[in-house]
PDB file of N, CA and C in Angstrom:
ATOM      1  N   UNK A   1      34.992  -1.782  23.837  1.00  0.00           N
ATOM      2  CA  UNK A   1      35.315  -2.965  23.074  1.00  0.00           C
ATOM      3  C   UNK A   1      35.479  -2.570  21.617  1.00  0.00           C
ATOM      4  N   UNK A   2      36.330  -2.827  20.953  1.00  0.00           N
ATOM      5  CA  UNK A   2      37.060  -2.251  19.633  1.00  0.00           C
ATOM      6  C   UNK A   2      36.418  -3.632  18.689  1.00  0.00           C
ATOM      7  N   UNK A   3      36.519  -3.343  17.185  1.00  0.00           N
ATOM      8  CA  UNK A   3      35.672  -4.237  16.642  1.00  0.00           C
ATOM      9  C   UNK A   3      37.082  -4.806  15.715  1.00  0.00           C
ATOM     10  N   UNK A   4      37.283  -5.736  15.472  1.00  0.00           N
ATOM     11  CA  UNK A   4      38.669  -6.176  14.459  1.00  0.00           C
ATOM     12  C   UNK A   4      37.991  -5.553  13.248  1.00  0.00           C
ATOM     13  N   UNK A   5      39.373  -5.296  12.134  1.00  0.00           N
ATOM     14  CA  UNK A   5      39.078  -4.845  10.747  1.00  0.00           C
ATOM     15  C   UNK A   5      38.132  -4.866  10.053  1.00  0.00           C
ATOM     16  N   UNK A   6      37.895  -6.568   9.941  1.00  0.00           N
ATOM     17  CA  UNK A   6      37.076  -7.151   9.523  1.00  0.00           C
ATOM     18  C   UNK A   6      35.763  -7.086  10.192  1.00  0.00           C
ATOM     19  N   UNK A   7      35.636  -7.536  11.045  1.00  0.00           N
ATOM     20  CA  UNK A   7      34.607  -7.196  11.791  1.00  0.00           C
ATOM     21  C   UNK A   7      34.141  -5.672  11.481  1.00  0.00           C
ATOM     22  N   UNK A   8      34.709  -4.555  11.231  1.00  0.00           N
ATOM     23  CA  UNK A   8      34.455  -2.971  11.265  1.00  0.00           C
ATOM     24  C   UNK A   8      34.061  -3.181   9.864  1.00  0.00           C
ATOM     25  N   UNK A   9      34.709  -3.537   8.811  1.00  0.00           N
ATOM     26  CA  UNK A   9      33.964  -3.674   7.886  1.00  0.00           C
ATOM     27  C   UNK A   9      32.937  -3.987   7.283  1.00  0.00           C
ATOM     28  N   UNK A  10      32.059  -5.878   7.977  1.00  0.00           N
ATOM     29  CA  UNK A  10      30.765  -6.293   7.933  1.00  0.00           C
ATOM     30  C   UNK A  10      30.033  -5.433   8.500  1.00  0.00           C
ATOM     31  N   UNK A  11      30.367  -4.207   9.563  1.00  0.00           N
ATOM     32  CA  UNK A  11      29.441  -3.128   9.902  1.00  0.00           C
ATOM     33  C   UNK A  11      29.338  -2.328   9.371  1.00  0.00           C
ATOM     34  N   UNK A  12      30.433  -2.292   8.187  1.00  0.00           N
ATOM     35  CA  UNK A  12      30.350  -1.034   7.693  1.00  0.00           C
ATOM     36  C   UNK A  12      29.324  -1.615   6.792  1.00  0.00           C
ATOM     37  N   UNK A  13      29.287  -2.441   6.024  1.00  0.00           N
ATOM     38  CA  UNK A  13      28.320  -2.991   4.682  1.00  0.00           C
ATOM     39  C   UNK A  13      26.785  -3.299   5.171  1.00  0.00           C
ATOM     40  N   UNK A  14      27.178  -3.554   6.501  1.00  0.00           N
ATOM     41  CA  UNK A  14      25.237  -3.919   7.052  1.00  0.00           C
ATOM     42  C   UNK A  14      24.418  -2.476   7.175  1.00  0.00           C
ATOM     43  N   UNK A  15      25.639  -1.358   7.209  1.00  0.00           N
ATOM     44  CA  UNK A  15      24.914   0.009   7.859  1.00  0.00           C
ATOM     45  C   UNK A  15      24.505   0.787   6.395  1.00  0.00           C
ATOM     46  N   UNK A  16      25.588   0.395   5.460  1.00  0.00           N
ATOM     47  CA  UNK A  16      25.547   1.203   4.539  1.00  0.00           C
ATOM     48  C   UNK A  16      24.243   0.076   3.701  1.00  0.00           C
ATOM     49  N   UNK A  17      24.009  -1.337   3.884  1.00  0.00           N
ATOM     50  CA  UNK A  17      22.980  -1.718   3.254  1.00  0.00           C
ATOM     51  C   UNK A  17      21.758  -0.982   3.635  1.00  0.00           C
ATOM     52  N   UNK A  18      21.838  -0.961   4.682  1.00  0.00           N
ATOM     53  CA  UNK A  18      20.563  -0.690   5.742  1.00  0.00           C
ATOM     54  C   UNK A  18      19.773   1.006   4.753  1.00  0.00           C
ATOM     55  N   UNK A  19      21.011   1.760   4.787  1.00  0.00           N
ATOM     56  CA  UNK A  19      20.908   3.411   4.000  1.00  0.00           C
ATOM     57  C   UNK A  19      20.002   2.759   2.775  1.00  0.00           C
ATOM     58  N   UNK A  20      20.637   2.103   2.154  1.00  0.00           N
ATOM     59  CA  UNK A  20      19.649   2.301   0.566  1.00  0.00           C
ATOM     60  C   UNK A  20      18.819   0.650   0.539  1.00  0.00           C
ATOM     61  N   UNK A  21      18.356   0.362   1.811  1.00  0.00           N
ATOM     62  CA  UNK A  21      17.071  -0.522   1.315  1.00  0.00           C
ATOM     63  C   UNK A  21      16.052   0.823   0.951  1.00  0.00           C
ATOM     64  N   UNK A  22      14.982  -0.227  -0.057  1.00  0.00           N
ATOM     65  CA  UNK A  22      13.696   0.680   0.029  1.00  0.00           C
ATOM     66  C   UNK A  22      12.690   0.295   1.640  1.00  0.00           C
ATOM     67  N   UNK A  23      12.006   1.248   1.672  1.00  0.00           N
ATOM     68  CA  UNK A  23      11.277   1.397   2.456  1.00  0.00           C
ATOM     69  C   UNK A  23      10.294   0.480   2.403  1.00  0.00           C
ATOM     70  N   UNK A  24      10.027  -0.123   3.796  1.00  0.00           N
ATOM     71  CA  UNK A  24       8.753  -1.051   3.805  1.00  0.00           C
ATOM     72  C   UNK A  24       7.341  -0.650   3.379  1.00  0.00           C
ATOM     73  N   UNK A  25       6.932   0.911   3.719  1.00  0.00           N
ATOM     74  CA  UNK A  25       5.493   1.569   3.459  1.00  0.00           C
ATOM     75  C   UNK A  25       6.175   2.410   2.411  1.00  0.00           C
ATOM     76  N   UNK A  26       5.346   2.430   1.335  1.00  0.00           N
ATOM     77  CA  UNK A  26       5.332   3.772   0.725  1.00  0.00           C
ATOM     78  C   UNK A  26       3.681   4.775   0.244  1.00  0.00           C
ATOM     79  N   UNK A  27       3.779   5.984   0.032  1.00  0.00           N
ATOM     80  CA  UNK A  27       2.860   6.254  -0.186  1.00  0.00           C
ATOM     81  C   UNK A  27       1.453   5.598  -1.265  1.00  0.00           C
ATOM     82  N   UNK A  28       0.607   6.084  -1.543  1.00  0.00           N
ATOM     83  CA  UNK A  28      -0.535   6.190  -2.267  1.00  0.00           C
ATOM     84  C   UNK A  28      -0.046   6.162  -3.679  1.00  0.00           C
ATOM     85  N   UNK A  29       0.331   7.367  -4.130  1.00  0.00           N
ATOM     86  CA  UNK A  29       0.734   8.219  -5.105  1.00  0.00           C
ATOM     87  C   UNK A  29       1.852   7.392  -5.918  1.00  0.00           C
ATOM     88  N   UNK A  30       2.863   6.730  -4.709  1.00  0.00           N
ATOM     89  CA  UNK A  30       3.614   6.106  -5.333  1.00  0.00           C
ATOM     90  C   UNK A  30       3.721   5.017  -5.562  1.00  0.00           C
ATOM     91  N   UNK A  31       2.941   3.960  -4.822  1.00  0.00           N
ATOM     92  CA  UNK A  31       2.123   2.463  -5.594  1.00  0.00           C
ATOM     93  C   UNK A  31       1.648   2.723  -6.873  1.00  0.00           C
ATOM     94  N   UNK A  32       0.860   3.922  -6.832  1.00  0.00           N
ATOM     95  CA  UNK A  32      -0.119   4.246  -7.928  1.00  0.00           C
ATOM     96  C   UNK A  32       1.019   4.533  -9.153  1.00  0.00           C
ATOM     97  N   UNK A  33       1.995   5.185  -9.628  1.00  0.00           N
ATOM     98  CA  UNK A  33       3.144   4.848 -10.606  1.00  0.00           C
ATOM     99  C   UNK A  33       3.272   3.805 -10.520  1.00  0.00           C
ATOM    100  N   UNK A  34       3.841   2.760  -9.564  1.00  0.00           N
ATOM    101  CA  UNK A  34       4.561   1.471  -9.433  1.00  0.00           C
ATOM    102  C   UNK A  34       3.399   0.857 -10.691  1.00  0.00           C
ATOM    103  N   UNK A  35       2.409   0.915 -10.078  1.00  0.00           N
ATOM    104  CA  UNK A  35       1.154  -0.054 -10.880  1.00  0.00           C
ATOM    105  C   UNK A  35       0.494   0.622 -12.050  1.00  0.00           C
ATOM    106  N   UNK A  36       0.834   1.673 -12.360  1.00  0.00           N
ATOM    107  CA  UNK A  36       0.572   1.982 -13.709  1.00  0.00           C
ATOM    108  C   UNK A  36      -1.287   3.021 -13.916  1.00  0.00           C
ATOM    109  N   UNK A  37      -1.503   3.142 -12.669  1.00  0.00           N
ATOM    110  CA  UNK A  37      -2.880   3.615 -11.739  1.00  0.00           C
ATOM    111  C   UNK A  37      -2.530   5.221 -11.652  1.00  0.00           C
ATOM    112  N   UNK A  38      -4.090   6.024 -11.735  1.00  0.00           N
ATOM    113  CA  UNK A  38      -4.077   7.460 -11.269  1.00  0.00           C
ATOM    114  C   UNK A  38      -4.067   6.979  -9.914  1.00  0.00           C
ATOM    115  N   UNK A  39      -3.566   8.166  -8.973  1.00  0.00           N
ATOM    116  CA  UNK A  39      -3.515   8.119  -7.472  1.00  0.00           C
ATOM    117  C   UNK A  39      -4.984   8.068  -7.167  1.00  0.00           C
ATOM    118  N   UNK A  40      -5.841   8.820  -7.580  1.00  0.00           N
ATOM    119  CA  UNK A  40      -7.312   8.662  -7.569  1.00  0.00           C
ATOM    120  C   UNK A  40      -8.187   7.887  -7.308  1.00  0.00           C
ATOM    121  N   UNK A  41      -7.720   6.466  -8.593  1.00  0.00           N
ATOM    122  CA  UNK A  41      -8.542   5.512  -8.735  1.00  0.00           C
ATOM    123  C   UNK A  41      -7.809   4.443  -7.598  1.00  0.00           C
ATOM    124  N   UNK A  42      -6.082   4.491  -7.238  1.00  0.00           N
ATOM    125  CA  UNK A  42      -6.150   3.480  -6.360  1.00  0.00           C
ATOM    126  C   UNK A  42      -6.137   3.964  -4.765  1.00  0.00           C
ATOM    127  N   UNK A  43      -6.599   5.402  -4.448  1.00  0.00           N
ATOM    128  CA  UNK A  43      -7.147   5.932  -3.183  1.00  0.00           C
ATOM    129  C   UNK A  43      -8.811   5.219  -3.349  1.00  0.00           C
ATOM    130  N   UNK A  44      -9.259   5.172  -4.416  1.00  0.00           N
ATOM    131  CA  UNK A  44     -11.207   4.371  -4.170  1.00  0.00           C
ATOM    132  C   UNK A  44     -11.149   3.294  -4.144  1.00  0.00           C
ATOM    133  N   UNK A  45      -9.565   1.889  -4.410  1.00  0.00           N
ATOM    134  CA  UNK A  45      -9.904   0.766  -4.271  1.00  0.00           C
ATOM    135  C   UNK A  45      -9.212   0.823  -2.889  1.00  0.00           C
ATOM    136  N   UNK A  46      -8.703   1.599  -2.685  1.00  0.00           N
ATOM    137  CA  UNK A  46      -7.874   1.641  -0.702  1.00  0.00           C
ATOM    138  C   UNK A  46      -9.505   1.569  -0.092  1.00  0.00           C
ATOM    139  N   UNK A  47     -10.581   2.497  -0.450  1.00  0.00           N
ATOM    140  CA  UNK A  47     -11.268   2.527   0.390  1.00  0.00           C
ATOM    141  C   UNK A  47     -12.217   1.807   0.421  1.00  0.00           C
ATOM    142  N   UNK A  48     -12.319   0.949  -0.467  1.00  0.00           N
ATOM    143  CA  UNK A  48     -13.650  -0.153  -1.036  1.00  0.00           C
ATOM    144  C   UNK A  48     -13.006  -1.255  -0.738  1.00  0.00           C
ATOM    145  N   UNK A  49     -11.314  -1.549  -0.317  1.00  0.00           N
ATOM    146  CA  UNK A  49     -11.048  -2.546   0.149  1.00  0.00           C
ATOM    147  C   UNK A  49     -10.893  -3.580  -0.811  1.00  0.00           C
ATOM    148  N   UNK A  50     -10.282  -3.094  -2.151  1.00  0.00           N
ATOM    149  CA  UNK A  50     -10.272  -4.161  -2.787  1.00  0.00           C
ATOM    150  C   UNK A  50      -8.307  -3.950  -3.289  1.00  0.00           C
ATOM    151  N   UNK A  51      -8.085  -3.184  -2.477  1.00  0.00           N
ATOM    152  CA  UNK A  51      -6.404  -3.375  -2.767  1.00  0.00           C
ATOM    153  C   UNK A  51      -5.510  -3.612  -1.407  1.00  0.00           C
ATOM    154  N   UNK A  52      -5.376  -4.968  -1.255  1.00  0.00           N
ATOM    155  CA  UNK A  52      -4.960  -5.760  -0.224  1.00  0.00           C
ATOM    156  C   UNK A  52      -3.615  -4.838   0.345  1.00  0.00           C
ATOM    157  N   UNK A  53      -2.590  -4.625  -0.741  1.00  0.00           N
ATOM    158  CA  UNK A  53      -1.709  -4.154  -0.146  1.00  0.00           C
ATOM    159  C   UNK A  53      -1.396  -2.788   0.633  1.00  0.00           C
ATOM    160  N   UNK A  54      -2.842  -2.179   0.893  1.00  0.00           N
ATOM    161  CA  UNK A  54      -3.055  -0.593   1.499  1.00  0.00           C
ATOM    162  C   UNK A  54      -3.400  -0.745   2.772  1.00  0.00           C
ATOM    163  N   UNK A  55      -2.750   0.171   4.057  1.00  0.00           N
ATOM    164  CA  UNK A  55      -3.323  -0.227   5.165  1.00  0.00           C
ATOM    165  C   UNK A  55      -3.046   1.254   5.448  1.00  0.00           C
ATOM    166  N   UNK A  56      -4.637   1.167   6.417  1.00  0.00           N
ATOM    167  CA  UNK A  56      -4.575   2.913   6.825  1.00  0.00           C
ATOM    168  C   UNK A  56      -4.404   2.892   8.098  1.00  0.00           C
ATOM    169  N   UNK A  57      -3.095   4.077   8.434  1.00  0.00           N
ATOM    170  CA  UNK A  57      -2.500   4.347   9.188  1.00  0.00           C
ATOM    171  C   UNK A  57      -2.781   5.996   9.727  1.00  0.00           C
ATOM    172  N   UNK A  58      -3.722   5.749  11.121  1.00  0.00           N
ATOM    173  CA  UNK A  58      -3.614   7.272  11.783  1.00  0.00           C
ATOM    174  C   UNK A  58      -4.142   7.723  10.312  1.00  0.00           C
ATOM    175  N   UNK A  59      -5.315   7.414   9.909  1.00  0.00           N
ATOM    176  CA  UNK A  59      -6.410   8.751   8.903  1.00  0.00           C
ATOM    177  C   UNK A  59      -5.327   8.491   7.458  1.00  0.00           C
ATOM    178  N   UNK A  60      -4.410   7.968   7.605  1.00  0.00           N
ATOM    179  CA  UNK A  60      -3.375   7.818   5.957  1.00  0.00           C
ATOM    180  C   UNK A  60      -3.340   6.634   5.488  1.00  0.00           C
ATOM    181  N   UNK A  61      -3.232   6.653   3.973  1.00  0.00           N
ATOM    182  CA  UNK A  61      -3.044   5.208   3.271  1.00  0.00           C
ATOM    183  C   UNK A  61      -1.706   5.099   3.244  1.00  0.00           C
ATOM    184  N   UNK A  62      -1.505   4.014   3.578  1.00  0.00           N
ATOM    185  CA  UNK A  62      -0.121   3.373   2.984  1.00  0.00           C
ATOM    186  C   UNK A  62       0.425   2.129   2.462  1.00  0.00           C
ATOM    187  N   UNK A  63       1.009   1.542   1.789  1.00  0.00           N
ATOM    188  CA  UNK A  63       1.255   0.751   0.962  1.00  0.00           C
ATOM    189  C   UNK A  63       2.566  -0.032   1.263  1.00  0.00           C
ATOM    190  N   UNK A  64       1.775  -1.820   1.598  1.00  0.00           N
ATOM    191  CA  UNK A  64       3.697  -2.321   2.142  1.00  0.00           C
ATOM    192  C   UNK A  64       3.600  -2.734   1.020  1.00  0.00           C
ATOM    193  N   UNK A  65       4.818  -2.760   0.651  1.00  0.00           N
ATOM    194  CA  UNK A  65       5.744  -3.228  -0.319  1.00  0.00           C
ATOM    195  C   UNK A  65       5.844  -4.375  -0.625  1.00  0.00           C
ATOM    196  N   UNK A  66       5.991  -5.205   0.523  1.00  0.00           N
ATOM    197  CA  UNK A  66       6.216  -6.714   0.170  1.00  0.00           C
ATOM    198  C   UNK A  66       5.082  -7.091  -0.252  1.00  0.00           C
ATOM    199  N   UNK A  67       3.823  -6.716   0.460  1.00  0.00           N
ATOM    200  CA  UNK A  67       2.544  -7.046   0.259  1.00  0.00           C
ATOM    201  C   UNK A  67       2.456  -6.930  -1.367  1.00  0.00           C
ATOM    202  N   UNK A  68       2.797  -5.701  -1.645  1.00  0.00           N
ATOM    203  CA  UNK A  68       2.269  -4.680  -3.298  1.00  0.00           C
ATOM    204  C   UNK A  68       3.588  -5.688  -4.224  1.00  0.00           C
ATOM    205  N   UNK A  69       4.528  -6.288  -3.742  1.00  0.00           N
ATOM    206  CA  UNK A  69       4.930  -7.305  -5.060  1.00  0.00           C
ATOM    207  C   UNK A  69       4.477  -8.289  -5.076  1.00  0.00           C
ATOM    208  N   UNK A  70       3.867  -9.245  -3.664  1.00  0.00           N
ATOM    209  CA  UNK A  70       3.163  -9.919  -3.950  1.00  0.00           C
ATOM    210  C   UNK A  70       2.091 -10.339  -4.638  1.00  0.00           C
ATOM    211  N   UNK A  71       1.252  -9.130  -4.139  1.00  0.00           N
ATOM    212  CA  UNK A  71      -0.167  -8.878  -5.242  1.00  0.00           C
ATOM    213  C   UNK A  71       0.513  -8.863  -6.658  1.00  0.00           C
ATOM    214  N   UNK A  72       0.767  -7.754  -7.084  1.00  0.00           N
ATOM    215  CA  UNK A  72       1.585  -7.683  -8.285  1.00  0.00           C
ATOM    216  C   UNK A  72       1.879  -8.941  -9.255  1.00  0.00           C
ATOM    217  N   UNK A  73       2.827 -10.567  -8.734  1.00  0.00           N
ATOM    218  CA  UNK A  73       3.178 -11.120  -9.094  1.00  0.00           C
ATOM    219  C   UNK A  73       1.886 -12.592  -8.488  1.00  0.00           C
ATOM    220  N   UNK A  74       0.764 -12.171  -8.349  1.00  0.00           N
ATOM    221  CA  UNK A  74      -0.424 -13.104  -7.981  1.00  0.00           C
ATOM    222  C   UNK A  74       0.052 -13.967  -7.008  1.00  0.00           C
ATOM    223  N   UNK A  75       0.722 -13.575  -6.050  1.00  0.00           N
ATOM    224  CA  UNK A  75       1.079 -14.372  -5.034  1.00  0.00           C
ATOM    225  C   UNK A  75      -0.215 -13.955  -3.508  1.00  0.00           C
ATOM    226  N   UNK A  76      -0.307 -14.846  -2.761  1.00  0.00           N
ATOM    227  CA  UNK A  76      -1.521 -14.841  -1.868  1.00  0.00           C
ATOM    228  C   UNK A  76      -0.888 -13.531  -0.954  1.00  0.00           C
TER     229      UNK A  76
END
């Protein structure tokens, strides 16, 4: 089944959106720039549980995004 022009095109823009979203998890290290934090100090609030947007994955921290603008912008 062949896709019309147009049609080949909205695939082309959904695939090529898809390439440069950011990523839903990102590391430790790199929340910790985002927020202006040594990686250090926000690996001891990952583990004291006072930074909502960190969830450990298989022994690793990681950081969703949507979560970390939410916090960020005092949203629940």
């Amino acid at each position: 089944m062949a896709l019309t022009a147009t049609a080949q095109t909205d695939h082309d823009r959904m695939v090529e959106s898809d390439k440069s979203a950011e990523p839903d998890l990102i590391s430790v290290p790199q929340a910790a720039k985002r927020v202006g934090l040594h990686s250090d100090t926000l690996y001891r609030l990952c583990r004291q549980g006072e930074f909502p947007p960190a969830v450990a994955i298989g022994g690793r921290w990681r950081v969703s995004v949507p979560r970390l603008e939410r916090y960020l912008h005092g949203e629940a």
